[in-house]
Protein backbone atom coordinates (compact mmCIF):
# COMPACT_ATOMS: atom_id res chain seq x y z
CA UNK A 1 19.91 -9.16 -71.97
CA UNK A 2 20.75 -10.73 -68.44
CA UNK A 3 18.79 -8.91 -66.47
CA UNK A 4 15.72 -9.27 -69.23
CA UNK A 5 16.33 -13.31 -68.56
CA UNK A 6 16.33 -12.82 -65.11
CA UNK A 7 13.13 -10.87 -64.83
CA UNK A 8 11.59 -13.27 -67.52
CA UNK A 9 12.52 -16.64 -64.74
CA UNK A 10 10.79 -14.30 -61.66
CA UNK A 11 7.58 -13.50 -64.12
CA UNK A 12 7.33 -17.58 -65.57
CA UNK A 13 8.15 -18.64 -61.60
CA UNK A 14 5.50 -16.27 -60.50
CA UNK A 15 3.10 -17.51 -63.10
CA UNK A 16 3.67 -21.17 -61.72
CA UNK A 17 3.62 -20.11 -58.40
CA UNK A 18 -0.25 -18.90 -58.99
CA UNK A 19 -0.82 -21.70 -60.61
CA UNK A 20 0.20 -24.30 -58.32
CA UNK A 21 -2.37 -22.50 -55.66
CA UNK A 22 -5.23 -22.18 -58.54
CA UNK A 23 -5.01 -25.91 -59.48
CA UNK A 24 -4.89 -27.29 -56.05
CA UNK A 25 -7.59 -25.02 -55.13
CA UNK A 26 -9.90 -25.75 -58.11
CA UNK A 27 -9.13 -29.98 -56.88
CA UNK A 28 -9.95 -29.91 -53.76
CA UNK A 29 -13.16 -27.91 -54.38
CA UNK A 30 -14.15 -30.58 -56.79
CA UNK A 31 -13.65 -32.47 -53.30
CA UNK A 32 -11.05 -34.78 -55.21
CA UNK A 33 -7.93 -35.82 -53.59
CA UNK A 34 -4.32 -34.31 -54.64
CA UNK A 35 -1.85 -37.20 -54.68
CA UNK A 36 1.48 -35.30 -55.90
CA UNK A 37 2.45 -31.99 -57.51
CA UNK A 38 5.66 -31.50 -58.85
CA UNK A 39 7.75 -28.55 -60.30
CA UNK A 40 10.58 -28.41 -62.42
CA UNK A 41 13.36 -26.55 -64.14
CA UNK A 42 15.05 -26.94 -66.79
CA UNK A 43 18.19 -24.76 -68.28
CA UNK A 44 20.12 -25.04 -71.53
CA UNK A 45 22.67 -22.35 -71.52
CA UNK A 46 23.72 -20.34 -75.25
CA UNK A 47 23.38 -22.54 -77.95
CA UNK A 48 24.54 -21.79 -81.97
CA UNK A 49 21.32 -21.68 -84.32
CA UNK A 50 21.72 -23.08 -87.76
CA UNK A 51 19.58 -21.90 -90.41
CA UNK A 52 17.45 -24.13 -93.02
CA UNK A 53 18.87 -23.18 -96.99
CA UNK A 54 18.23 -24.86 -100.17
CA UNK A 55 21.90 -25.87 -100.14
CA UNK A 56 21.78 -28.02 -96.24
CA UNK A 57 22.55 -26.16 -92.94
CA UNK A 58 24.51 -23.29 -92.52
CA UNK A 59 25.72 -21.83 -89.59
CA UNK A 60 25.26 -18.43 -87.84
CA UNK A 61 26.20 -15.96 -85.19
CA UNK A 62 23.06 -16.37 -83.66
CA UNK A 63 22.62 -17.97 -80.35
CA UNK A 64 19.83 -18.59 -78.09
CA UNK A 65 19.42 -19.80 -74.53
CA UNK A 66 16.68 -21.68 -73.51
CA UNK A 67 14.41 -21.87 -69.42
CA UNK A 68 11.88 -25.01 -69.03
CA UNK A 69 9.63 -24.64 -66.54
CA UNK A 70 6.81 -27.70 -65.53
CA UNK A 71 4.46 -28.20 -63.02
CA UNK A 72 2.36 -31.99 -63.03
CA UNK A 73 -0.43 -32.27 -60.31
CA UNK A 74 -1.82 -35.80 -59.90
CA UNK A 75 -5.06 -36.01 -58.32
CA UNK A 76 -7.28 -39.76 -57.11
CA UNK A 77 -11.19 -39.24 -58.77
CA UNK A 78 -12.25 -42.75 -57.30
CA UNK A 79 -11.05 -46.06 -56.55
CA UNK A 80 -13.38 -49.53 -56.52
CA UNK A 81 -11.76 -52.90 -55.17
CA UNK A 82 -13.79 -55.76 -55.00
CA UNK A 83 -12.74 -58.05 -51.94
CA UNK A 84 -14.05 -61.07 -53.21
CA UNK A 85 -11.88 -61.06 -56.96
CA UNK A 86 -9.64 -58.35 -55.99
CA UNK A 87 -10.43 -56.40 -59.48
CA UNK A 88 -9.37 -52.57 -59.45
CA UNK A 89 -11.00 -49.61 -61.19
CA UNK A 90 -9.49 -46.25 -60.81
CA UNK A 91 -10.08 -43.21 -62.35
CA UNK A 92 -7.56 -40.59 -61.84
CA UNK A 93 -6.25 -37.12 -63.40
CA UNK A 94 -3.38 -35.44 -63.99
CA UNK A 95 -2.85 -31.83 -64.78
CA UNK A 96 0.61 -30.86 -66.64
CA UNK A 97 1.84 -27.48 -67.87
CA UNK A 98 4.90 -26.80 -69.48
CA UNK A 99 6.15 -23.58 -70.25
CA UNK A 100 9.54 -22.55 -72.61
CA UNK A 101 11.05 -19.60 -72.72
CA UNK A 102 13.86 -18.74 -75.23
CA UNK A 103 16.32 -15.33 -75.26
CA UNK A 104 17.67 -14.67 -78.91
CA UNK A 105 21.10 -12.82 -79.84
CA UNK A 106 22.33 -11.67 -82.87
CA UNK A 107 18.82 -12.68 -84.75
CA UNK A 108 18.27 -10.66 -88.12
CA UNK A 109 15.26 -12.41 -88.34
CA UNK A 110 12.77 -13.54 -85.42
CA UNK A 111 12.23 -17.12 -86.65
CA UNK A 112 11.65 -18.65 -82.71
CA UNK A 113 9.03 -17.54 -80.74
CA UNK A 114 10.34 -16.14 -77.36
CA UNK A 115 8.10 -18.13 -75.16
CA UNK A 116 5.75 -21.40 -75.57
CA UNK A 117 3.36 -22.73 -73.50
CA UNK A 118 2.28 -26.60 -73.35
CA UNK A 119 -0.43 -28.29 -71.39
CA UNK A 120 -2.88 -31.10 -70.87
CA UNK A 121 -5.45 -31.94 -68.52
CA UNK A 122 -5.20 -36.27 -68.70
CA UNK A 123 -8.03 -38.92 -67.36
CA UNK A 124 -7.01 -41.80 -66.74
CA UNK A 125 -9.17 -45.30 -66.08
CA UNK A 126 -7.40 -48.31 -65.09
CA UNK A 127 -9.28 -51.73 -64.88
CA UNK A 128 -8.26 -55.20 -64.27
CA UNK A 129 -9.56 -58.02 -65.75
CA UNK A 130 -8.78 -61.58 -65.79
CA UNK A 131 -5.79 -63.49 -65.99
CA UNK A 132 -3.37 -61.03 -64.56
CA UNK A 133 -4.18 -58.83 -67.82
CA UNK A 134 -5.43 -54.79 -67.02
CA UNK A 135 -7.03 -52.85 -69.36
CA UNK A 136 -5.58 -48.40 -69.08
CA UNK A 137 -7.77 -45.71 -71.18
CA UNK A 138 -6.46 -42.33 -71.03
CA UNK A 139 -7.80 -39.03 -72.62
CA UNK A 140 -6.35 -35.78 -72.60
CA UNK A 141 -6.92 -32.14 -74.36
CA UNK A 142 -4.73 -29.00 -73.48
CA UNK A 143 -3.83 -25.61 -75.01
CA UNK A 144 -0.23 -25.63 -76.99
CA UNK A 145 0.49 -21.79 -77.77
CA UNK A 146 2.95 -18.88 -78.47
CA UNK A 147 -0.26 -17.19 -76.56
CA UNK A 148 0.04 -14.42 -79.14
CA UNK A 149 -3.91 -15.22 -79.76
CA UNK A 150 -5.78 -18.45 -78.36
CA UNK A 151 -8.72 -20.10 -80.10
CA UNK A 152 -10.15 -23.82 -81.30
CA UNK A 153 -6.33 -24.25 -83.42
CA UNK A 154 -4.76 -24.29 -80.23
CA UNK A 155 -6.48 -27.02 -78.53
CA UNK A 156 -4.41 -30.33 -78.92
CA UNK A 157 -6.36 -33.92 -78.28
CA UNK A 158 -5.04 -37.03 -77.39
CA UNK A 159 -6.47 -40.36 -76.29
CA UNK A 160 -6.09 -44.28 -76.28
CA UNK A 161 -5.98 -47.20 -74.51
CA UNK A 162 -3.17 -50.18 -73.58
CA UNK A 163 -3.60 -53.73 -72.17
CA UNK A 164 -1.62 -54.46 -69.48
CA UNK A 165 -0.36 -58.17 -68.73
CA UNK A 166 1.38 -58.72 -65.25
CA UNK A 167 3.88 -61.76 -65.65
CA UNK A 168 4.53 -61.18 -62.33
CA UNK A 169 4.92 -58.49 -59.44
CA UNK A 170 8.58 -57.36 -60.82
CA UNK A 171 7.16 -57.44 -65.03
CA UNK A 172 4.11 -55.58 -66.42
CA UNK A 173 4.09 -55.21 -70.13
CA UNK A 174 1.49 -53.38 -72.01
CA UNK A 175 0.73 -52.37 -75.66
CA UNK A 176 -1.78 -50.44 -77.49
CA UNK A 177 -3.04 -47.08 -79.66
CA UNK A 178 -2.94 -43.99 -79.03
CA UNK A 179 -4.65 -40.95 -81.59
CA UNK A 180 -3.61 -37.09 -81.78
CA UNK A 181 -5.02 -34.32 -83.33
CA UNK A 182 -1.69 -32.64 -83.86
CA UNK A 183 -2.34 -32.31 -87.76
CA UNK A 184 -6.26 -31.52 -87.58
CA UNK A 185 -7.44 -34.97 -87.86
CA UNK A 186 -6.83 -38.18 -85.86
CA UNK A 187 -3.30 -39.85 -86.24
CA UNK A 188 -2.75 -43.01 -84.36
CA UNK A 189 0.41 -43.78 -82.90
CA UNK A 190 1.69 -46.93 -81.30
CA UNK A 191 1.98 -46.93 -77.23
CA UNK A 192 4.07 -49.09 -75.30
CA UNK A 193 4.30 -49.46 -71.43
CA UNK A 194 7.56 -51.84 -69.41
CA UNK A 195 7.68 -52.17 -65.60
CA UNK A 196 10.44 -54.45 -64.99
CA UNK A 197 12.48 -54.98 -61.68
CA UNK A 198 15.60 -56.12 -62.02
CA UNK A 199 16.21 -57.95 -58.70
CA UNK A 200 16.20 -55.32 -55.63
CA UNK A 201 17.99 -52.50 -56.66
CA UNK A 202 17.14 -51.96 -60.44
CA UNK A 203 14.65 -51.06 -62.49
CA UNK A 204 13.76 -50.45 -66.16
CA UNK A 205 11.02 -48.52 -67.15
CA UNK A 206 9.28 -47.52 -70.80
CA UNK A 207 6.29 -45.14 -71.05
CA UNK A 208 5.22 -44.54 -74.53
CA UNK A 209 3.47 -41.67 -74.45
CA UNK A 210 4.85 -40.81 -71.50
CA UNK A 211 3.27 -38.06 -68.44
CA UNK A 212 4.01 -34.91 -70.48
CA UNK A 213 2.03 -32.92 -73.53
CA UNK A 214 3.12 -33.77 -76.96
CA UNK A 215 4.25 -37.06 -77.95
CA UNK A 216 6.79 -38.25 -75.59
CA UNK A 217 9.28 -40.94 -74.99
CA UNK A 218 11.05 -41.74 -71.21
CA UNK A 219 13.25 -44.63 -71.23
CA UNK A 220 15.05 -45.07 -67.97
CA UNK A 221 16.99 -47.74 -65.77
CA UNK A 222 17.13 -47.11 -62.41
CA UNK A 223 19.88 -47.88 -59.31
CA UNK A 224 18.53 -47.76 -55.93
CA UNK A 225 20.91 -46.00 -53.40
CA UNK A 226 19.90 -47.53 -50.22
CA UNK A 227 16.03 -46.55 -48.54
CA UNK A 228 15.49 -42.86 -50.00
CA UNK A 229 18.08 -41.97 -53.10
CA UNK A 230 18.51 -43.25 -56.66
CA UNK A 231 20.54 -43.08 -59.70
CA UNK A 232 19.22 -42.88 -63.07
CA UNK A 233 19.96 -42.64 -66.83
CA UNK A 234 17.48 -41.91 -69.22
CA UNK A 235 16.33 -41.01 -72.98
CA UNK A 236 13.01 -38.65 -73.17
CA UNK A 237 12.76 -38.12 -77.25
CA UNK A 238 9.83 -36.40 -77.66
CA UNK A 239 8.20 -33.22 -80.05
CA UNK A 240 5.30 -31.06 -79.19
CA UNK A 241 3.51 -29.01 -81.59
CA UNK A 242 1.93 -25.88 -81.33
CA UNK A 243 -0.32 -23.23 -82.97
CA UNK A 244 1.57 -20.07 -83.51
CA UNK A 245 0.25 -16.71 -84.72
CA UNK A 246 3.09 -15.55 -86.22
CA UNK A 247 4.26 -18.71 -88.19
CA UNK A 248 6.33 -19.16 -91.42
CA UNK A 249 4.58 -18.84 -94.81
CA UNK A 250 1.15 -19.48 -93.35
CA UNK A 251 2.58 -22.28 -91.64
CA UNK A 252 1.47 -21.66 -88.07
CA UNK A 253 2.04 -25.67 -86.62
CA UNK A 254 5.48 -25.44 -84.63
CA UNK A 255 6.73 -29.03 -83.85
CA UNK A 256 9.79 -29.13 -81.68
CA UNK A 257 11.50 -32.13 -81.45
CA UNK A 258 14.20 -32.39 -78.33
CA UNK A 259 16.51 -35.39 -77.60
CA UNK A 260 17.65 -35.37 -73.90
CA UNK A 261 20.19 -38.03 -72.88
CA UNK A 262 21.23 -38.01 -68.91
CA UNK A 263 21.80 -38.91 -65.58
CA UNK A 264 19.21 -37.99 -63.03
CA UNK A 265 20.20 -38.35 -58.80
CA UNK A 266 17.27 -38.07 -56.86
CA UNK A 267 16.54 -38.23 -52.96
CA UNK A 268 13.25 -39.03 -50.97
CA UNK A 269 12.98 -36.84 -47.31
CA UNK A 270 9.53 -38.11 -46.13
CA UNK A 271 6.53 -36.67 -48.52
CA UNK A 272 9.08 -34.36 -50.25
CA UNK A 273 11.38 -35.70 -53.55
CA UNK A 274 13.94 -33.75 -54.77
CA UNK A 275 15.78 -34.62 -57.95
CA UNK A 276 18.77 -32.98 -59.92
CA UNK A 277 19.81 -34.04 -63.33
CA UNK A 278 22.33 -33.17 -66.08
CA UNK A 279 23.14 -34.40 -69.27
CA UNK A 280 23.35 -33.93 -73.24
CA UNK A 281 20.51 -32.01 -75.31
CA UNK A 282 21.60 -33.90 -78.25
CA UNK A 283 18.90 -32.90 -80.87
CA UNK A 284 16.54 -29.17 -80.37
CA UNK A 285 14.89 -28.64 -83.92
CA UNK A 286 11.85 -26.52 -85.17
CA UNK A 287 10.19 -26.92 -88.23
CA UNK A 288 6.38 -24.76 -89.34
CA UNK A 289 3.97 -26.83 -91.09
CA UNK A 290 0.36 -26.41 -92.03
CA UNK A 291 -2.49 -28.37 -89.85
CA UNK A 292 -3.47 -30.86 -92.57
CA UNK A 293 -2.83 -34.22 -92.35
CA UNK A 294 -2.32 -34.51 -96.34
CA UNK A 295 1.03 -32.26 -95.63
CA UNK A 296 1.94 -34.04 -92.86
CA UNK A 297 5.17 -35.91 -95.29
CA UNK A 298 6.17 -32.48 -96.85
CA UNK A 299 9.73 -31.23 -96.27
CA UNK A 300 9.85 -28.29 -94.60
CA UNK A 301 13.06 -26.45 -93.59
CA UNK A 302 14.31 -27.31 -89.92
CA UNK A 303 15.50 -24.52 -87.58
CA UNK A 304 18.25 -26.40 -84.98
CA UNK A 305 20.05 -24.95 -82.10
CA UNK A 306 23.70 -26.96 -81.61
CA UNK A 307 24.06 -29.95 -79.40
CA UNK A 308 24.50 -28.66 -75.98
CA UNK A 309 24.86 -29.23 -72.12
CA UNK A 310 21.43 -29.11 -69.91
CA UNK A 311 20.93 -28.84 -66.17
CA UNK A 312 17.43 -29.15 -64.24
CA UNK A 313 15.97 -30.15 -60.76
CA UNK A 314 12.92 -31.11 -59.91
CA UNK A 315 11.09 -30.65 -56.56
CA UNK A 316 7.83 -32.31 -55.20
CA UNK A 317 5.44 -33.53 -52.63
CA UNK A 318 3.63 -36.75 -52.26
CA UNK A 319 -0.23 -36.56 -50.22
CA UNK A 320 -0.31 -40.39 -50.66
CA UNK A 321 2.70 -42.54 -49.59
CA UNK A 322 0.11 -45.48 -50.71
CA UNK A 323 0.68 -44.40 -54.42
């Protein structure tokens, strides 16, 4: 079962590897500019599954261990500033893939899919406008999928807009909507945005939906550590849905909801950013539901895997230091 893992991380690295070259490639032929790409990895070692009954929880012999892989490319489509009112308009793109892959033991029943993949391509437009207020629209589609079969059920849409006021150069706060397709229809969500600098060493930030497919929280308050290192903690709540082939009772949405809790230490040398973090995976739950948004309230049973440790480091390279 070890060595299975193992070859599973060398496939899933070589598939990211590939697609680290394919993406950049497929940029800069659009002759668009690559500002960052990133790639990280996540691990949460053997973890106890509890299965759903009619009578609450119950637990099992069953364990599963769990490999996050993500790659995020952020790329510059244009940028307008007018000299004489110093307004802004940027337009700008990200590309995000996440990919999950689980190894069961002691499963009577294969009731987890073994591997998940999660992606968006996002546009982003940023505008100011007057009175220190900005204006953000942001679009995104991707392909969530156990990749047993892909068609139209596993393309997931998201899109919405926030106004932005800048109190001043250390507090931005913005608010707005946000829509998802996640149960075949539009379902709008609120979104939330804090930039605050806390004198010159600390910094809180909120991102509602944050840089990552599904529907995402980051909450984090950062510590500088002199010129190039920080110290964080943060809270990234989040749950992504997929389409799965092989679902539950015709039930073939998978949402997986995820509570991360942490510290994250990371350290700038020149272009390059390299960041290590570790902390609690408080909450990892799976539920099957049908795409409908009439079912959206029904109770379905939840799959968990026990509260558990999680490491992860994160590597990347900046194009732009003017980002």
């Amino acid at each position: 079962m070890a060595c299975m893992e193992t070859i599973l991380m060398r496939i899933s690295s070589l598939i990211f590897s590939i697609a680290v070259v394919v993406v950049c490639s497929t940029l800069s032929a659009a002759q668009g500019r690559v500002k960052e790409v990133k790639f990280g990895d996540l691990y949460v070692p053997d973890s106890k599954y509890v299965m759903p009954t009619d009578a609450g929880n119950v637990k099992t012999g069953s364990r599963t261990r769990q490999h996050r892989q993500t790659l995020f490319v952020a790329m510059d489509i244009s940028t307008r500033i007018d000299t004489a009112s110093g307004k802004i308009r940027l337009w700008n793109a990200n590309v995000i893939a996440d990919y999950l892959t689980m190894s069961h033991e002691n499963y009577s029943v294969n009731v987890l899919p073994e591997s998940l993949l999660a992606s968006a391509v996002m546009v982003q437009h940023y505008r100011s406008l007057r009175n220190k207020w900005a204006f953000l629209l942001l679009a995104s589609a991707g392909i969530n999928s156990d990749l047993e079969r892909v068609d139209g059920n596993d393309i997931f849409v998201n899109g919405g807009g926030l106004f932005i006021k800048s109190f001043s150069p250390r507090l931005s706060v913005g608010f707005g909507l946000f829509v998802n397709n996640n149960f075949g229809s539009p379902l709008p969500w609120p979104a939330l945005t804090v930039n605050w600098q806390v004198g010159g060493k600390y910094r809180l930030d909120i991102n509602v939906p944050d840089r990552a497919p599904g529907l995402s929280y980051n909450i984090s308050f950062t510590r500088k550590l002199g010129s190039t290192a920080d110290v964080a903690v943060f809270f990234r709540p989040g749950v992504t849905s997929y389409d799965i082939e092989g679902g539950q009772d015709g039930r073939r949405l998978l949402n997986n909801w995820q509570i991360p809790i942490g510290l994250r230490n990371g350290r700038n040398l020149g272009a390059f950013r390299v960041a290590a973090e570790g902390g609690l995976m408080a909450l990892r739950s799976f539920d099957y539901a049908k795409k409908d948004l009439s079912k959206m309230f029904d109770k379905n049973p939840y799959h968990h895997l026990r509260a558990n440790f999680f490491i992860g480091l994160t590597a990347g390279y900046t194009f732009d230091k003017r980002k």
